[in-house]
N, C-alpha and C. Protein backbone atom coordinates (compact mmCIF):
# COMPACT_ATOMS: atom_id res chain seq x y z
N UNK A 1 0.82 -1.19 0.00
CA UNK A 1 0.00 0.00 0.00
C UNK A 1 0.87 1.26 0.00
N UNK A 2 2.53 1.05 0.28
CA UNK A 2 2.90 2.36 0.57
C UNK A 2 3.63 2.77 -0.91
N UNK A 3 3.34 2.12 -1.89
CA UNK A 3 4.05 2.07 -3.08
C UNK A 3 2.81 2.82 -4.11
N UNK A 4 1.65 2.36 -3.53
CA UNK A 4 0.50 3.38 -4.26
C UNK A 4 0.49 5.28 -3.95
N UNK A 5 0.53 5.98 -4.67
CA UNK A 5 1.05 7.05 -4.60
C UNK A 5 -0.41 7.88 -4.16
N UNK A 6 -0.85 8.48 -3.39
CA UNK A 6 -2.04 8.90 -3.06
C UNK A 6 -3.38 8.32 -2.48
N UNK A 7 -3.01 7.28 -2.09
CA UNK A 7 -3.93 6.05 -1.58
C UNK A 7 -4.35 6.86 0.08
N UNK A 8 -3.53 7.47 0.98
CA UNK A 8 -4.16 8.15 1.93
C UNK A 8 -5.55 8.64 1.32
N UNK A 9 -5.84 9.10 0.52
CA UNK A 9 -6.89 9.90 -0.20
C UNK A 9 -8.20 9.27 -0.31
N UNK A 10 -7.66 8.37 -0.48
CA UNK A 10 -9.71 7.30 -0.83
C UNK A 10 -9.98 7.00 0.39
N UNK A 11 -9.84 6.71 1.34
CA UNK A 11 -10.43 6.93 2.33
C UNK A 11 -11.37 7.54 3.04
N UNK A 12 -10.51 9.13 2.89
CA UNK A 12 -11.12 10.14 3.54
C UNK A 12 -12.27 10.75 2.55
N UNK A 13 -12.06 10.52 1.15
CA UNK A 13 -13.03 10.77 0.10
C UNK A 13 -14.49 9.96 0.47
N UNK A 14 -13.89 8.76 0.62
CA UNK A 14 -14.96 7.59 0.88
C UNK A 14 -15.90 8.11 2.05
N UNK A 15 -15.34 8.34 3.28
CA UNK A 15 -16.04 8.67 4.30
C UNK A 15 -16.57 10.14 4.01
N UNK A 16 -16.30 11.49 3.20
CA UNK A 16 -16.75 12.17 3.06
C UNK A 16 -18.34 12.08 2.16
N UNK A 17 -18.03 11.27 1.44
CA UNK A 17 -19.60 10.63 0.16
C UNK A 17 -19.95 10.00 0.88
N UNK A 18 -19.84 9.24 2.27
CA UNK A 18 -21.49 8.26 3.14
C UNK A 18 -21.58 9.54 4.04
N UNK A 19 -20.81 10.12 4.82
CA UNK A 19 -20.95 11.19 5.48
C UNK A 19 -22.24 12.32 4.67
N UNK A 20 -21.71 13.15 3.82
CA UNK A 20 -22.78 13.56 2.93
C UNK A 20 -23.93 13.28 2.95
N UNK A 21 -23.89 11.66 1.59
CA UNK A 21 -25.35 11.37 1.63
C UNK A 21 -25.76 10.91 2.53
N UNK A 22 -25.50 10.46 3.82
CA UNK A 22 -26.57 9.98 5.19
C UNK A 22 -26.80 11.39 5.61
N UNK A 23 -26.42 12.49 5.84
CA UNK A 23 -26.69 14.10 6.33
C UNK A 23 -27.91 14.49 5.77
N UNK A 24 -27.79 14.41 3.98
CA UNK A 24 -28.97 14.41 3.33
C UNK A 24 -30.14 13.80 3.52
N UNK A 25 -30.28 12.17 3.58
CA UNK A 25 -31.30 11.90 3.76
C UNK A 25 -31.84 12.21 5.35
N UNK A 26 -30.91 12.88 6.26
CA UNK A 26 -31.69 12.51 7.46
C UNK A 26 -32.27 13.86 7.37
N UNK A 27 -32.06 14.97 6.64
CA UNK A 27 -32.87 16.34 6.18
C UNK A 27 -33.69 16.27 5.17
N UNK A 28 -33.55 15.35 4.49
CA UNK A 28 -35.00 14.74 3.73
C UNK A 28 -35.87 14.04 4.35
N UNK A 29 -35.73 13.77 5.48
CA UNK A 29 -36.53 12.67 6.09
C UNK A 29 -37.37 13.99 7.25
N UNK A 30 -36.45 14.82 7.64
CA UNK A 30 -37.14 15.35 8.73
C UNK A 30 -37.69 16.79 7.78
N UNK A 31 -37.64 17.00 7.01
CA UNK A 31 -38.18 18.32 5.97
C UNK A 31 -38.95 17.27 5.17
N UNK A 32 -39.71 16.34 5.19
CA UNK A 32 -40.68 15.80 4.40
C UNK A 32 -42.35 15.59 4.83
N UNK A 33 -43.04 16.45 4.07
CA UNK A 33 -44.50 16.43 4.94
C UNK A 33 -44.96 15.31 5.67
N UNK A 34 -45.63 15.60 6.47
CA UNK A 34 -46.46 14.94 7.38
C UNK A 34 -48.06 14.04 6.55
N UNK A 35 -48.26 14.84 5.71
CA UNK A 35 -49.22 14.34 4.89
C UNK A 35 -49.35 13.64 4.61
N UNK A 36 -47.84 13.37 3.22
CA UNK A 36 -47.66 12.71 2.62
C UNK A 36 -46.61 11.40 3.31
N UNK A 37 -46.29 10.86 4.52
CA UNK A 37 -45.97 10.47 4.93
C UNK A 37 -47.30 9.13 5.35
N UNK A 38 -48.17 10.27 6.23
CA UNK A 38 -49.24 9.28 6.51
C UNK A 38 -49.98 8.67 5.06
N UNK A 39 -50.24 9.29 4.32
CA UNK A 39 -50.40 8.90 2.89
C UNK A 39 -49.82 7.61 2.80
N UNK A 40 -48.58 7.96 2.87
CA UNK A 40 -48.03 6.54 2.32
C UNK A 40 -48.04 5.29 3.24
N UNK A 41 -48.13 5.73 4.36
CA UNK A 41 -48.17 4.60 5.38
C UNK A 41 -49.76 3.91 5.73
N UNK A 42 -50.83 4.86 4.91
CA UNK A 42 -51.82 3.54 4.71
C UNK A 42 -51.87 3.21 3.00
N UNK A 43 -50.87 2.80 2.60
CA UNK A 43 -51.43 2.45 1.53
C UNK A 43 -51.40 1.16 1.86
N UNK A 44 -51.13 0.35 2.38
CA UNK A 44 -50.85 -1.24 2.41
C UNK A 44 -52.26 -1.39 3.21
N UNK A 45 -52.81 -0.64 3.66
CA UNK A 45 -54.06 -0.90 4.30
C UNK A 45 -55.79 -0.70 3.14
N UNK A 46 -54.82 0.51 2.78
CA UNK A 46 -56.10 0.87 1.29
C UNK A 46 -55.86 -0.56 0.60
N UNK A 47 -54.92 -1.35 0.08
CA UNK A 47 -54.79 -2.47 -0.73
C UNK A 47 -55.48 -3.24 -0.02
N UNK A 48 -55.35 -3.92 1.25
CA UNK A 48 -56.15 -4.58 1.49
C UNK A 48 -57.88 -4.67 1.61
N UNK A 49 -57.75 -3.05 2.14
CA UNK A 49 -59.48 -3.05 2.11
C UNK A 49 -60.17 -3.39 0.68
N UNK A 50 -59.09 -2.33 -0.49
CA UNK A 50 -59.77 -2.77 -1.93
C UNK A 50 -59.83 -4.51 -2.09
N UNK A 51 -59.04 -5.19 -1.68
CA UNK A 51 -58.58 -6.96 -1.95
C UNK A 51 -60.23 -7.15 -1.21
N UNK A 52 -60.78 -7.07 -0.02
CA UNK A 52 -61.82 -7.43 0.61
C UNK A 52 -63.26 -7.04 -0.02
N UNK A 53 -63.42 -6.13 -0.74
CA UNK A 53 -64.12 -5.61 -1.66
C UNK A 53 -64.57 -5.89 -2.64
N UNK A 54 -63.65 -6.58 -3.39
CA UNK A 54 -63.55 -6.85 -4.64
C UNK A 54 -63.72 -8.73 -4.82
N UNK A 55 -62.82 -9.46 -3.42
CA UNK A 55 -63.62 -10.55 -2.73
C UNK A 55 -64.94 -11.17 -2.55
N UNK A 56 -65.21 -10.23 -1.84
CA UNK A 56 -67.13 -9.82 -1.41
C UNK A 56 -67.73 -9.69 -2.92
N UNK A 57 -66.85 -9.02 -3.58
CA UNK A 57 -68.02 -9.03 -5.27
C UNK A 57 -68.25 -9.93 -5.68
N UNK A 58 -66.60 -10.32 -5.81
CA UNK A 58 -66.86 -11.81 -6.80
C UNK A 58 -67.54 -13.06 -5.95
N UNK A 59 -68.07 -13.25 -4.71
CA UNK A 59 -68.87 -14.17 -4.38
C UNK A 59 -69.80 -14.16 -4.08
């Protein structure tokens, strides 16, 4: 490794790009509506109610 000429370098590059993008998403996560959050967290529930619905028709 000590024969590679600039190899100190990827390292600290490396940890600067997960550093970054984890900063980002945790300010995308906390700057992201409330709305659309709950939105998305019943959709697995809207699917099912439509599945029960559509059940009930066809019998």
């Amino acid at each position: 490794m000590d024969t590679i000429m600039g190899i100190e370098l990827f390292p600290m590059i490396a940890l600067l790009i997960f550093f970054v993008f984890f900063l980002g998403l945790i300010l995308w996560v906390f700057t992201y509506k409330k709305e659309a959050i709950n939105e998305l967290s019943m959709l697995p529930l809207q699917n099912d109610e439509e599945n029960e619905k559509q059940n009930h028709i066809k019998q």
